[in-house]
C-alpha atoms as a PDB file:
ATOM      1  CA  UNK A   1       0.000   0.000   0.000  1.00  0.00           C
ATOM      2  CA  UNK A   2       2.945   2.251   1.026  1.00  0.00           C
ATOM      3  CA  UNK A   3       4.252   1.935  -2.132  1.00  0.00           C
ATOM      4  CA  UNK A   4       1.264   2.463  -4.539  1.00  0.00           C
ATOM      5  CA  UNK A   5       1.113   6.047  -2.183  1.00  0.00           C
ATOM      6  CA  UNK A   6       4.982   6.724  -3.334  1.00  0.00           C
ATOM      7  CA  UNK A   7       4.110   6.020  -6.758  1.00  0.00           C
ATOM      8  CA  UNK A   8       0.934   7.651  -7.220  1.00  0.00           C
ATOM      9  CA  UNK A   9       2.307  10.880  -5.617  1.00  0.00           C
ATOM     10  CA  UNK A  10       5.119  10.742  -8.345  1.00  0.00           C
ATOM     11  CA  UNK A  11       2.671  10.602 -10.646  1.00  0.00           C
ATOM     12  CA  UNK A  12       0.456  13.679  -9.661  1.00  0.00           C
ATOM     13  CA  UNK A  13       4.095  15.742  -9.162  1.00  0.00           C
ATOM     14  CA  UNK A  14       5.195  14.839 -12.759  1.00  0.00           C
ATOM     15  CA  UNK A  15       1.511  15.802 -13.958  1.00  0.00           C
ATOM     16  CA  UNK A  16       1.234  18.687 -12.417  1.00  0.00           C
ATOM     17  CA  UNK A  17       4.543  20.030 -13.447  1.00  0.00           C
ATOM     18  CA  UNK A  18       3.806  19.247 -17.139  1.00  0.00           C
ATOM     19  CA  UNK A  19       0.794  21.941 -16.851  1.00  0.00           C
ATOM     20  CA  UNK A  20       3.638  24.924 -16.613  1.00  0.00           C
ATOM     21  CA  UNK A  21       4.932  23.696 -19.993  1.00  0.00           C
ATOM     22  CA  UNK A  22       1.327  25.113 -21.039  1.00  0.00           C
ATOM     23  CA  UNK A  23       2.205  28.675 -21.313  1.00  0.00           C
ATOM     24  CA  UNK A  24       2.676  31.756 -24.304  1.00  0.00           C
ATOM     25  CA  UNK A  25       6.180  31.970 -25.219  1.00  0.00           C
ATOM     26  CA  UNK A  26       7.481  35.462 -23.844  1.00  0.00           C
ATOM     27  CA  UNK A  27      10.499  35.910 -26.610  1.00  0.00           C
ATOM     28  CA  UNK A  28       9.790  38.208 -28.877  1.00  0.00           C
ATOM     29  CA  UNK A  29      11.798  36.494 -31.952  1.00  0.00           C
ATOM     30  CA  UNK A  30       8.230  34.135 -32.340  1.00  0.00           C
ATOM     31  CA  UNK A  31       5.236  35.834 -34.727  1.00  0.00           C
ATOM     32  CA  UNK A  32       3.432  34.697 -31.613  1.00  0.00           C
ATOM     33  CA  UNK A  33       5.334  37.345 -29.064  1.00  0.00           C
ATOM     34  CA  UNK A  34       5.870  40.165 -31.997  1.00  0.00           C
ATOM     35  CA  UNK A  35       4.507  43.045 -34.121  1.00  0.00           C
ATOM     36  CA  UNK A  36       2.933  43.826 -30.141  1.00  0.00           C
ATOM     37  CA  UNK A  37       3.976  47.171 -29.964  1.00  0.00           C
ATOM     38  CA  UNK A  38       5.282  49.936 -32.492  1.00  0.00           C
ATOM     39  CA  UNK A  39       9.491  49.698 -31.848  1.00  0.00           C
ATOM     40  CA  UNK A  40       8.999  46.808 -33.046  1.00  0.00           C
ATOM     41  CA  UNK A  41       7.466  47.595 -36.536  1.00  0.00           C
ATOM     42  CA  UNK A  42      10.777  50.223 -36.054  1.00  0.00           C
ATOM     43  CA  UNK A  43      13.150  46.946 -35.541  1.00  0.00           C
ATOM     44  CA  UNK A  44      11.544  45.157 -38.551  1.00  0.00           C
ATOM     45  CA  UNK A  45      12.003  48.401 -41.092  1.00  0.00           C
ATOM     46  CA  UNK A  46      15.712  48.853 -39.456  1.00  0.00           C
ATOM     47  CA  UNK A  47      16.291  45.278 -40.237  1.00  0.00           C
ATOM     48  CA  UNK A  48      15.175  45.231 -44.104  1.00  0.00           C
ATOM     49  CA  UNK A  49      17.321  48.119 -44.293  1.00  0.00           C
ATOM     50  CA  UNK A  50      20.048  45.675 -43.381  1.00  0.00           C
ATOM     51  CA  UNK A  51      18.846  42.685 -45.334  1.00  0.00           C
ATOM     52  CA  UNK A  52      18.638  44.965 -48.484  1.00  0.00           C
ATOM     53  CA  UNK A  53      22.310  46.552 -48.125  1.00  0.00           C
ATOM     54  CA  UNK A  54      23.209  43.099 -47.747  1.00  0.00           C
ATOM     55  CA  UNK A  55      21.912  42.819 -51.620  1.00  0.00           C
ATOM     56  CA  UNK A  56      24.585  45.077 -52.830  1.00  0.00           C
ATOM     57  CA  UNK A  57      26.630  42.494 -53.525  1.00  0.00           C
ATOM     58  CA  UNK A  58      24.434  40.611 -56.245  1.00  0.00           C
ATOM     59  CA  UNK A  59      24.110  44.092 -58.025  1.00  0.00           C
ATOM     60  CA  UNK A  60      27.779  43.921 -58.895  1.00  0.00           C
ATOM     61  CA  UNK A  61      27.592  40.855 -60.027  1.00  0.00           C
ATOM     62  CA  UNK A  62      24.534  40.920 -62.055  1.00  0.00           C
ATOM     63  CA  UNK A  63      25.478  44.272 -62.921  1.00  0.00           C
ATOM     64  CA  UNK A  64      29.513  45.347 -63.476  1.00  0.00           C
ATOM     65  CA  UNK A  65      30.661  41.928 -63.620  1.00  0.00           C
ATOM     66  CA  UNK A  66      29.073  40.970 -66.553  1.00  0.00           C
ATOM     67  CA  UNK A  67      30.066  44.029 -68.347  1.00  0.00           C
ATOM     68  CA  UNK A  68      33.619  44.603 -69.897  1.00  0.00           C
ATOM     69  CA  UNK A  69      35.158  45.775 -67.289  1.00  0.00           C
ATOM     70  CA  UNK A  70      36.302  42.665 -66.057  1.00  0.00           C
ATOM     71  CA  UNK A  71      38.051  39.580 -68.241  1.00  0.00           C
ATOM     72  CA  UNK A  72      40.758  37.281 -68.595  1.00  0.00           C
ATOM     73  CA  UNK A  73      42.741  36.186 -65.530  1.00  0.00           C
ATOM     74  CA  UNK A  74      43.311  37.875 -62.787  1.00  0.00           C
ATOM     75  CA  UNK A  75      46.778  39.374 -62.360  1.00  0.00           C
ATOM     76  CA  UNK A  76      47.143  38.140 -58.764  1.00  0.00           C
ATOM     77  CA  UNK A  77      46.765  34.343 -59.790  1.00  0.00           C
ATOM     78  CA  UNK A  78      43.579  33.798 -57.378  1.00  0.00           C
ATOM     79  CA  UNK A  79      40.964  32.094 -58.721  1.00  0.00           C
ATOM     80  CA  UNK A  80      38.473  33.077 -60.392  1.00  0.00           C
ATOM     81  CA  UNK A  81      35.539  30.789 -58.166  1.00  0.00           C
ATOM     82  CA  UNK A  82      33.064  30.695 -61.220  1.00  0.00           C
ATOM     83  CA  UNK A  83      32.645  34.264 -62.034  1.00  0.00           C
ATOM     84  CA  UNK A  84      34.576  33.962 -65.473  1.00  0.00           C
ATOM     85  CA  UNK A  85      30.917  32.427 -66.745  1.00  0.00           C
ATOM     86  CA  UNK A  86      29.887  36.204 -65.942  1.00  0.00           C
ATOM     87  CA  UNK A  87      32.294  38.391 -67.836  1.00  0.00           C
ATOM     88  CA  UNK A  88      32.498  35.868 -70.798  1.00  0.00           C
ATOM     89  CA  UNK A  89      28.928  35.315 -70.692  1.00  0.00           C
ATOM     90  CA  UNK A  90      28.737  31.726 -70.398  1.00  0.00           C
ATOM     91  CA  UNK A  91      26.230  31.111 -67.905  1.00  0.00           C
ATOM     92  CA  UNK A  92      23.665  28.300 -68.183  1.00  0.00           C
ATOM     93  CA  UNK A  93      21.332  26.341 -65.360  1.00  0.00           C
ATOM     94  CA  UNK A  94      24.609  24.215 -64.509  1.00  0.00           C
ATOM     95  CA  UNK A  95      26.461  27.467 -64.387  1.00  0.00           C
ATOM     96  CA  UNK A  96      24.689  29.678 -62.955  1.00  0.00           C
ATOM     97  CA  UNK A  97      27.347  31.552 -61.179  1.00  0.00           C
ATOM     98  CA  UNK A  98      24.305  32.973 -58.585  1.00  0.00           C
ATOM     99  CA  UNK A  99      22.340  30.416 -57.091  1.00  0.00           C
ATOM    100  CA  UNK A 100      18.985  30.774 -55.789  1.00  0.00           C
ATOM    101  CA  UNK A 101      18.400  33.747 -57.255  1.00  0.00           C
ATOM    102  CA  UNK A 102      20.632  35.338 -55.153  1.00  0.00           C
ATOM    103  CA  UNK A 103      18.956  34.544 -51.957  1.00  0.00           C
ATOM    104  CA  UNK A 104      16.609  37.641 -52.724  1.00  0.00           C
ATOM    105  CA  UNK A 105      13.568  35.294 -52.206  1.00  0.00           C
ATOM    106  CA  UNK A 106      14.491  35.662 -48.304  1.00  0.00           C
ATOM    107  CA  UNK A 107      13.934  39.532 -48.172  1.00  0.00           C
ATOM    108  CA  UNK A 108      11.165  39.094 -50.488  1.00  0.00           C
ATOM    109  CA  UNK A 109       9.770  37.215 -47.978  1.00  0.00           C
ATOM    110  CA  UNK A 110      10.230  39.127 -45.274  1.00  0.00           C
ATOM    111  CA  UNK A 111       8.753  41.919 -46.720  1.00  0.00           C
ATOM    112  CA  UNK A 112       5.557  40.325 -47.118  1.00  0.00           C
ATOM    113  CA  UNK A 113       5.664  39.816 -43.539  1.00  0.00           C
ATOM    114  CA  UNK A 114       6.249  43.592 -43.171  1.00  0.00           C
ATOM    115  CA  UNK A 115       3.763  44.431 -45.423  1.00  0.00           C
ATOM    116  CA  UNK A 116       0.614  42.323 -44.616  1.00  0.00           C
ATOM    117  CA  UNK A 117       1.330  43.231 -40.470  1.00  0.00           C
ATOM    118  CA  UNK A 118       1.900  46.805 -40.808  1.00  0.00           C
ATOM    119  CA  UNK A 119      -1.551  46.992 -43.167  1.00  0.00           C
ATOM    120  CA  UNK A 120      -3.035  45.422 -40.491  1.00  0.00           C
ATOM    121  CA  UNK A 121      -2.207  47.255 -36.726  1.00  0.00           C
ATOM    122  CA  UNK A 122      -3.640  49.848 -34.940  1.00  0.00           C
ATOM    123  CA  UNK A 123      -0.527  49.938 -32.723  1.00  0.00           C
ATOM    124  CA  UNK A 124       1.291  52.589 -34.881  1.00  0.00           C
ATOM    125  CA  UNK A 125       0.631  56.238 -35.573  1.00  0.00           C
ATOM    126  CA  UNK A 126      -0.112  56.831 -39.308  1.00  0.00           C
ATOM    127  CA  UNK A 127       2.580  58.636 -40.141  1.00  0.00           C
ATOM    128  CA  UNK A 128       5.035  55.678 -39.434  1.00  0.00           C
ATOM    129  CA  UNK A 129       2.471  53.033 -40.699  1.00  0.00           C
ATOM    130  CA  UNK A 130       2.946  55.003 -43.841  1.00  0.00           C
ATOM    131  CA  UNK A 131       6.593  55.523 -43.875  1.00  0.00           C
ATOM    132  CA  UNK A 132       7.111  51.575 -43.277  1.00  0.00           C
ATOM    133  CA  UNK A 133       4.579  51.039 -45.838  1.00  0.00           C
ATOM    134  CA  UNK A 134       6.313  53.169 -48.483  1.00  0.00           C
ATOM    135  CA  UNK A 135       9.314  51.855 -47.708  1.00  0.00           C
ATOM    136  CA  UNK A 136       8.456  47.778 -47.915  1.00  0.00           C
ATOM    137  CA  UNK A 137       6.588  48.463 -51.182  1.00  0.00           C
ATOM    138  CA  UNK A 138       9.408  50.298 -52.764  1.00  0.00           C
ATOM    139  CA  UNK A 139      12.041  47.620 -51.987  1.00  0.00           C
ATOM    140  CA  UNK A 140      10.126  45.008 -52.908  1.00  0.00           C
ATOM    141  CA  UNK A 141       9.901  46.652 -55.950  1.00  0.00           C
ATOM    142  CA  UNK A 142      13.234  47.207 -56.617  1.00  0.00           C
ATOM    143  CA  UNK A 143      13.803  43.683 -55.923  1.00  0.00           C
ATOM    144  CA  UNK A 144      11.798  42.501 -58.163  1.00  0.00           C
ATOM    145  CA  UNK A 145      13.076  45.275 -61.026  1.00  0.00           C
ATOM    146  CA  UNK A 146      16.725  43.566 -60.903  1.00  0.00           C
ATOM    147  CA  UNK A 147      15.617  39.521 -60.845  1.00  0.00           C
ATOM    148  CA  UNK A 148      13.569  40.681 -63.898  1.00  0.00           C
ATOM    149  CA  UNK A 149      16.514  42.338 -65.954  1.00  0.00           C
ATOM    150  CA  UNK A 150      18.597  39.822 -64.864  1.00  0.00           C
ATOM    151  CA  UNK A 151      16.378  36.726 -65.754  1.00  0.00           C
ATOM    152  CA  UNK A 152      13.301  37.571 -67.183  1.00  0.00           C
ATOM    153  CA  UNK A 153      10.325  35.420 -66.347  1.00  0.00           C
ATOM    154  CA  UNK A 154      10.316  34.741 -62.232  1.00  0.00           C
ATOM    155  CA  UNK A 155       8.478  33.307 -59.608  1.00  0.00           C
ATOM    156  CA  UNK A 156       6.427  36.432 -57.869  1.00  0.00           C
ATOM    157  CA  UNK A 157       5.539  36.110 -54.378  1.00  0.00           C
ATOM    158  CA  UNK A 158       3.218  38.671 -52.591  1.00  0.00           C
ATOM    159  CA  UNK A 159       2.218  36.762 -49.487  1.00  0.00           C
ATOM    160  CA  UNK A 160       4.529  35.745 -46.265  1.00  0.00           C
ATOM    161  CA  UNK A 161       5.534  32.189 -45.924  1.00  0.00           C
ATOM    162  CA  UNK A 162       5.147  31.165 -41.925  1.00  0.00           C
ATOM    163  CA  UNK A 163       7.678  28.251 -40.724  1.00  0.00           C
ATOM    164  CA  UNK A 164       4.438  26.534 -38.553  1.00  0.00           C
ATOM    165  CA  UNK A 165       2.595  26.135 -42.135  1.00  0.00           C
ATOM    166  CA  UNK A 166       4.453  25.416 -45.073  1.00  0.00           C
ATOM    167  CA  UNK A 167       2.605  24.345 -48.438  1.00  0.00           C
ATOM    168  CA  UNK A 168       4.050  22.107 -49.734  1.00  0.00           C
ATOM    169  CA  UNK A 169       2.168  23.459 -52.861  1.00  0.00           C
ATOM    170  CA  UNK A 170       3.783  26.697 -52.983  1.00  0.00           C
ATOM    171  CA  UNK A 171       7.000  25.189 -53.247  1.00  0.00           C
ATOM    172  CA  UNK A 172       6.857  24.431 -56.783  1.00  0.00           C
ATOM    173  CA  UNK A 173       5.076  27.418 -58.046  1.00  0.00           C
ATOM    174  CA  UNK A 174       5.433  28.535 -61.787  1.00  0.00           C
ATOM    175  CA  UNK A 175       7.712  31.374 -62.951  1.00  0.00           C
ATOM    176  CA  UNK A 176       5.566  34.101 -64.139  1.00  0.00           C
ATOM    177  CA  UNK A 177       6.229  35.990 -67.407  1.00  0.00           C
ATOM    178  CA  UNK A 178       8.216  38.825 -68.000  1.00  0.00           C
ATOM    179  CA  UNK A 179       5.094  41.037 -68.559  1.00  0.00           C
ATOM    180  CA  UNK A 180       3.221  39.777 -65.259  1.00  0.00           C
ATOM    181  CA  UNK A 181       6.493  40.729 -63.387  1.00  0.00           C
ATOM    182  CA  UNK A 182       6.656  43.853 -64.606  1.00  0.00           C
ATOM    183  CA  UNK A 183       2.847  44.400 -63.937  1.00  0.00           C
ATOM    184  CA  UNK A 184       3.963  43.825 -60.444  1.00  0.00           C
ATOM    185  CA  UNK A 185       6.866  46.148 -59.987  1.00  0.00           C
ATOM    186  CA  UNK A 186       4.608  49.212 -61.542  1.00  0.00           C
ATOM    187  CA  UNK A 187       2.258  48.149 -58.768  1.00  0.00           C
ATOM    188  CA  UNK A 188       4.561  47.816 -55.556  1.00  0.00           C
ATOM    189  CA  UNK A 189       5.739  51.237 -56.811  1.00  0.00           C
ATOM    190  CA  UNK A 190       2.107  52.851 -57.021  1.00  0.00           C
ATOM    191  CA  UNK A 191       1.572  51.626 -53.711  1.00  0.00           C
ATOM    192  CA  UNK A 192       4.774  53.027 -52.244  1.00  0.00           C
ATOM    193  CA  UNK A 193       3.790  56.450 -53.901  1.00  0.00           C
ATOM    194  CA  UNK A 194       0.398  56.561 -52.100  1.00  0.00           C
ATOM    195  CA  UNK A 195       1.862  55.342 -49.026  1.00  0.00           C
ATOM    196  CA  UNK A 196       4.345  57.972 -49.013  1.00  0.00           C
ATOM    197  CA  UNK A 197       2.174  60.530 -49.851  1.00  0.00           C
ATOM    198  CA  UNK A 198       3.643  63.803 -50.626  1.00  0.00           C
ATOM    199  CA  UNK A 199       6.523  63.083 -47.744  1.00  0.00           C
ATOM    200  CA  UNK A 200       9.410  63.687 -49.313  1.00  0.00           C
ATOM    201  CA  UNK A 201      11.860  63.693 -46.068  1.00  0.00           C
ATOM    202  CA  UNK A 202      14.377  61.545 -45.518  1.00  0.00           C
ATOM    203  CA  UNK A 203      12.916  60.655 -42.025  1.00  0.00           C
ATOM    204  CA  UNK A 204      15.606  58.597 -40.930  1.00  0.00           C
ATOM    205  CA  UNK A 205      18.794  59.367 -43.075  1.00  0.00           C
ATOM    206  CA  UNK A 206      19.558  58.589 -46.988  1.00  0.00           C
ATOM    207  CA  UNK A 207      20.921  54.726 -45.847  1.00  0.00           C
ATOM    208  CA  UNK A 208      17.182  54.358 -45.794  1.00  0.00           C
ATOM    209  CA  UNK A 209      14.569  53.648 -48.435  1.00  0.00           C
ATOM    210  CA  UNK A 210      12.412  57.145 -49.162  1.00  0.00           C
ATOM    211  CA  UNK A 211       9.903  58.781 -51.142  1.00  0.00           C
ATOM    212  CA  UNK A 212      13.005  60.054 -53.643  1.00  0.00           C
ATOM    213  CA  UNK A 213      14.283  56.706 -53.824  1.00  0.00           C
ATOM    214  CA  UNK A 214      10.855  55.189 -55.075  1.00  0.00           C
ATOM    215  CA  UNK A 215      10.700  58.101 -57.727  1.00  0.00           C
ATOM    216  CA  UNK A 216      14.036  56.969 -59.232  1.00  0.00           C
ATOM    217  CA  UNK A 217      13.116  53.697 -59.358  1.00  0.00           C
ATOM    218  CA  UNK A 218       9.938  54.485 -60.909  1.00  0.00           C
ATOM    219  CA  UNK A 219      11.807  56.647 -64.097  1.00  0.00           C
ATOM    220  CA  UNK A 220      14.124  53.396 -64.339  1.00  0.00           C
ATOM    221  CA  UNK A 221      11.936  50.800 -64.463  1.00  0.00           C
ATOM    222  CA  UNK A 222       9.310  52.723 -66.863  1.00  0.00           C
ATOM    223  CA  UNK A 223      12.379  53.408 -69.269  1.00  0.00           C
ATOM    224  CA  UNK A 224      12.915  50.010 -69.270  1.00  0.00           C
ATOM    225  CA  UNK A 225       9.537  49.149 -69.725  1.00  0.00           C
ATOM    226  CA  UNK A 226       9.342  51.686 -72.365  1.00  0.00           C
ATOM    227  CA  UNK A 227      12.608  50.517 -74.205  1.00  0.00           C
ATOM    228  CA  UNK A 228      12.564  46.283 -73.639  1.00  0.00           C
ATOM    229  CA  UNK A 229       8.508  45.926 -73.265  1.00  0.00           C
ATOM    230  CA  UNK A 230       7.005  47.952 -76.052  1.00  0.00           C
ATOM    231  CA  UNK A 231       5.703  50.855 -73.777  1.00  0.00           C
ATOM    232  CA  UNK A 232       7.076  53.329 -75.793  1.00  0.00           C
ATOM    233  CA  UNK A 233       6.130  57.125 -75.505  1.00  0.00           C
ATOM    234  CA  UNK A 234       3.508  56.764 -72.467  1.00  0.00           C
ATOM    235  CA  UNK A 235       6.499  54.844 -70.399  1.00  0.00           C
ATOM    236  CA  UNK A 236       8.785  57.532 -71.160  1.00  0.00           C
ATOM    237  CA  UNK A 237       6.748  59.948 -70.315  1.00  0.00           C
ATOM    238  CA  UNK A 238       5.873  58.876 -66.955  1.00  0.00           C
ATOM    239  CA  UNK A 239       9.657  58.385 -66.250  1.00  0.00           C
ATOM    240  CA  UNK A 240      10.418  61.744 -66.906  1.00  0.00           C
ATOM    241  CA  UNK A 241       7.776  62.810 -64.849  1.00  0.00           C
ATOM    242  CA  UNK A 242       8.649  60.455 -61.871  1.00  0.00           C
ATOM    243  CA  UNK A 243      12.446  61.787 -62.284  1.00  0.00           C
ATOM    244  CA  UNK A 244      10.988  65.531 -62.159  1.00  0.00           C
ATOM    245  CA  UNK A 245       8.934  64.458 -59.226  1.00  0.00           C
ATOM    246  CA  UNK A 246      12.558  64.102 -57.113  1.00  0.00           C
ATOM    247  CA  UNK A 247      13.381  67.950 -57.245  1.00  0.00           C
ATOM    248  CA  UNK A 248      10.874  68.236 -54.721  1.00  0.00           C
ATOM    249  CA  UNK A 249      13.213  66.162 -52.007  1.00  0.00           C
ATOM    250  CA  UNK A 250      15.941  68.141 -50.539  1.00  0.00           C
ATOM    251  CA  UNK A 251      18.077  66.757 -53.475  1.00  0.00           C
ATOM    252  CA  UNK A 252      20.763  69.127 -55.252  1.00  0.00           C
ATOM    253  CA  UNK A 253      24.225  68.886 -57.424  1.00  0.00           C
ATOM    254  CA  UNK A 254      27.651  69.008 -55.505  1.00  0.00           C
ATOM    255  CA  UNK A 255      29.540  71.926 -57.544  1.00  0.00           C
ATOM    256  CA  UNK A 256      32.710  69.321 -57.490  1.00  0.00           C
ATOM    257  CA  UNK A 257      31.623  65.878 -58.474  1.00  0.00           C
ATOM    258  CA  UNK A 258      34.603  64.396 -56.601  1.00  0.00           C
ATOM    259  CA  UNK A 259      32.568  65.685 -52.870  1.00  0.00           C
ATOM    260  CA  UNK A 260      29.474  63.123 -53.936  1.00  0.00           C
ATOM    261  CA  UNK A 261      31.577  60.320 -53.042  1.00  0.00           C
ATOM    262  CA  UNK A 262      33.750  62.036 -50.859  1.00  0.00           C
ATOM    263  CA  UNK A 263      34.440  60.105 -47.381  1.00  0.00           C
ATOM    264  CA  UNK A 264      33.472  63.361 -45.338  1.00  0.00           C
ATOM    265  CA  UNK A 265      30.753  64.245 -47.479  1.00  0.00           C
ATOM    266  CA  UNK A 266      28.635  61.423 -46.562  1.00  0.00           C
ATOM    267  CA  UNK A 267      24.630  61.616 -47.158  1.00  0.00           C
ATOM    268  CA  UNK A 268      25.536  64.675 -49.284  1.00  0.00           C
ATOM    269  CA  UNK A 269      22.279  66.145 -50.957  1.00  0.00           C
ATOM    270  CA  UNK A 270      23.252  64.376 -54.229  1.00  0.00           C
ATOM    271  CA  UNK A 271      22.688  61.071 -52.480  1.00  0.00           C
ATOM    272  CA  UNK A 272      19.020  59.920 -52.901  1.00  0.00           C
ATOM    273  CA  UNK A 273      19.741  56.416 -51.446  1.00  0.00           C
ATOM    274  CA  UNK A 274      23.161  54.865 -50.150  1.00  0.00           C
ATOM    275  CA  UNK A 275      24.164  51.775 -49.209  1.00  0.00           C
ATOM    276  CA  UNK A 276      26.474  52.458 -46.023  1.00  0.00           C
ATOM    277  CA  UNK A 277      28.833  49.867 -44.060  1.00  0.00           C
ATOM    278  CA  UNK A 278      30.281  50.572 -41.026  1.00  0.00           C
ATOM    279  CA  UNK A 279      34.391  50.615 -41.091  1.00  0.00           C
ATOM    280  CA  UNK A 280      35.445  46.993 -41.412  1.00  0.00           C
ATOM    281  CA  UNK A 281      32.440  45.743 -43.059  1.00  0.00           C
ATOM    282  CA  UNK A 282      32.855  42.991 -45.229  1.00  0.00           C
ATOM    283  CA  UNK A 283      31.239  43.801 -48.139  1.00  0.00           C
ATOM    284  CA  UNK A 284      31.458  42.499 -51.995  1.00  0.00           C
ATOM    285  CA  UNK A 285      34.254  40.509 -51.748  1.00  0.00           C
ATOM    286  CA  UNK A 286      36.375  43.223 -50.007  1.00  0.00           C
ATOM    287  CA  UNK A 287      36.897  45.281 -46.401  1.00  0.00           C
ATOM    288  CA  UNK A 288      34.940  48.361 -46.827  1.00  0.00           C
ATOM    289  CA  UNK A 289      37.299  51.257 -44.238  1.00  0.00           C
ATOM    290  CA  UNK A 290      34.648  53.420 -44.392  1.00  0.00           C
END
C-alpha cells in the first residue's frame, strides 16, 4: 500500500509540473510574441534596411561583372571561383554563377511579412504606418526590377511564408512571365507612392529607403519598360515625370563631383539612397574602411 502512495504521488508531481509547460512563449523572436507594440514595426524596417544593403553584392555581379570591365585572368593568380561564366557570358542552369536567385527570395519574404502586419495594426501612428509602408513596397519593388533584368520570367511572391505552415504546394510554383512581373513592380511602386504621400523627407537618413528613392526607381523601371517591353512614348513619359517628381526632395548637385563620393561628405544632398557599411564591413568581396 505504502508503495502504490509513493508512486501515485510521483505521478500527480510529474503531472502537475507538465501543466507549466502550457504557457505563451514570452520571446519576442516568435510571430506569436511580436509586431505587439510599435518599436517593433521600427526593428523590422531597421532590419530590411540591413537585409537589403546586404543585396549590394548581387548588383555587382549581375550588374559590373558581366560588363567589360572585367576579363581574362586575374593578375594576382587567385581564382576566379566561377565568375569567369559572368564576364564571358557563359552562364547556363549548370552554371549559374548565382544560385537561388541570389537569396533575394528571403527579403522578399520578409517583406511580405512587413507588409501584410503593418496593413493590419492599430498599434502605430499613421505617419510611421505610412513611412514603413512606403518603404516595404518600394524595396520590394526594386527587388523585383533587378531579378527581372537579370532573368526575365520569375516566380512572384506577394504573401509571407510562416515556418508553422508550409505548403508544400507553394514550393513548386510557376515562374511568371516577364510582362506579369513587370505588372507587379509598376504596382509595388504605385503603392509606395500613395503610401508615401507627398513626404518627401528623408525621415531617418539617406541609408534608408524614401519617397526620392521610389521616384528613381519608378523613371528606371518605366524606361525600361518603355525601351525592352514595347511601352514606348507613355512609359517615357511617366519616367520623366517620376524623375521631375525628385526635385521636390531636398536633393541638389555638388559643384565638385569628386565631394558626392567624398568620405566626409557622406549623405551629401546628391545622395538619394546609399548603401552604407560601417568601417570593417565585409562587403562584396572586399573590407569596406569606411
Amino acid at each position: 500500500m505504502k508503495k502504490f502512495l509513493k508512486y501515485f504521488a510521483a505521478g500527480c508531481m510529474v503531472f502537475s509540473m507538465t501543466s507549466c509547460l502550457d504557457v505563451e512563449p514570452q520571446s519576442e523572436i516568435t510571430d506569436a510574441g511580436y509586431w505587439k507594440e510599435e518599436g517593433q514595426f521600427s526593428s523590422a524596417n531597421t532590419g530590411l534596411q540591413a537585409m537589403f544593403r546586404d543585396q549590394s553584392f548581387n548588383l555587382y555581379l549581375w550588374g559590373e561583372m558581366r560588363t567589360n570591365l572585367y576579363g581574362g585572368n586575374p593578375f594576382s593568380g587567385e581564382a576566379t571561383r566561377g565568375y569567369e561564366f559572368m564576364w564571358n557570358n557563359l552562364l547556363s542552369q549548370s552554371s549559374p554563377a548565382i544560385s537561388n536567385y541570389g537569396g533575394c527570395y528571403s527579403i522578399i519574404n520578409q517583406l511580405n511579412l512587413m507588409i501584410a502586419k503593418t496593413e493590419n495594426t492599430d498599434l502605430i501612428k499613421e505617419a510611421a504606418k505610412n513611412n514603413y509602408l512606403g518603404s516595404a513596397y518600394g524595396m520590394r519593388a526594386f527587388i523585383y526590377f533587378q531579378l527581372l533584368r537579370t532573368y526575365g520570367d520569375v516566380i512572384v511572391v506577394t504573401d509571407y511564408t510562416k515556418g508553422s505552415d508550409i505548403s508544400i504546394g507553394n514550393m513548386g510554383k510557376a515562374a511568371s512571365p516577364a510582362t506579369e512581373v513587370m505588372a507587379q513592380i509598376k504596382k509595388d511602386i504605385e503603392a509606395s507612392e500613395k503610401a508615401y504621400g507627398d513626404n518627401y523627407k528623408f525621415a531617418s537618413g539617406r541609408n534608408y529607403w524614401s519617397l526620392a528613392a521610389t521616384k528613381m526607381l519608378k523613371g528606371e523601371a518605366y524606361l525600361w519598360s518603355g525601351k525592352q517591353m514595347g511601352g514606348g512614348n507613355a512609359d517615357y513619359q511617366t519616367a520623366k515625370a517620376a524623375y521631375e517628381d525628385v526635385k521636390k526632395a531636398d536633393v541638389a548637385l555638388q559643384n565638385d563631383f569628386t565631394q558626392v563620393f567624398a568620405f566626409a561628405n557622406k549623405k551629401n544632398k546628391e545622395i538619394i539612397y546609399a548603401v552604407i557599411t560601417a568601417r570593417m564591413k565585409r562587403l562584396c568581396g572586399m573590407i569596406d574602411s569606411a
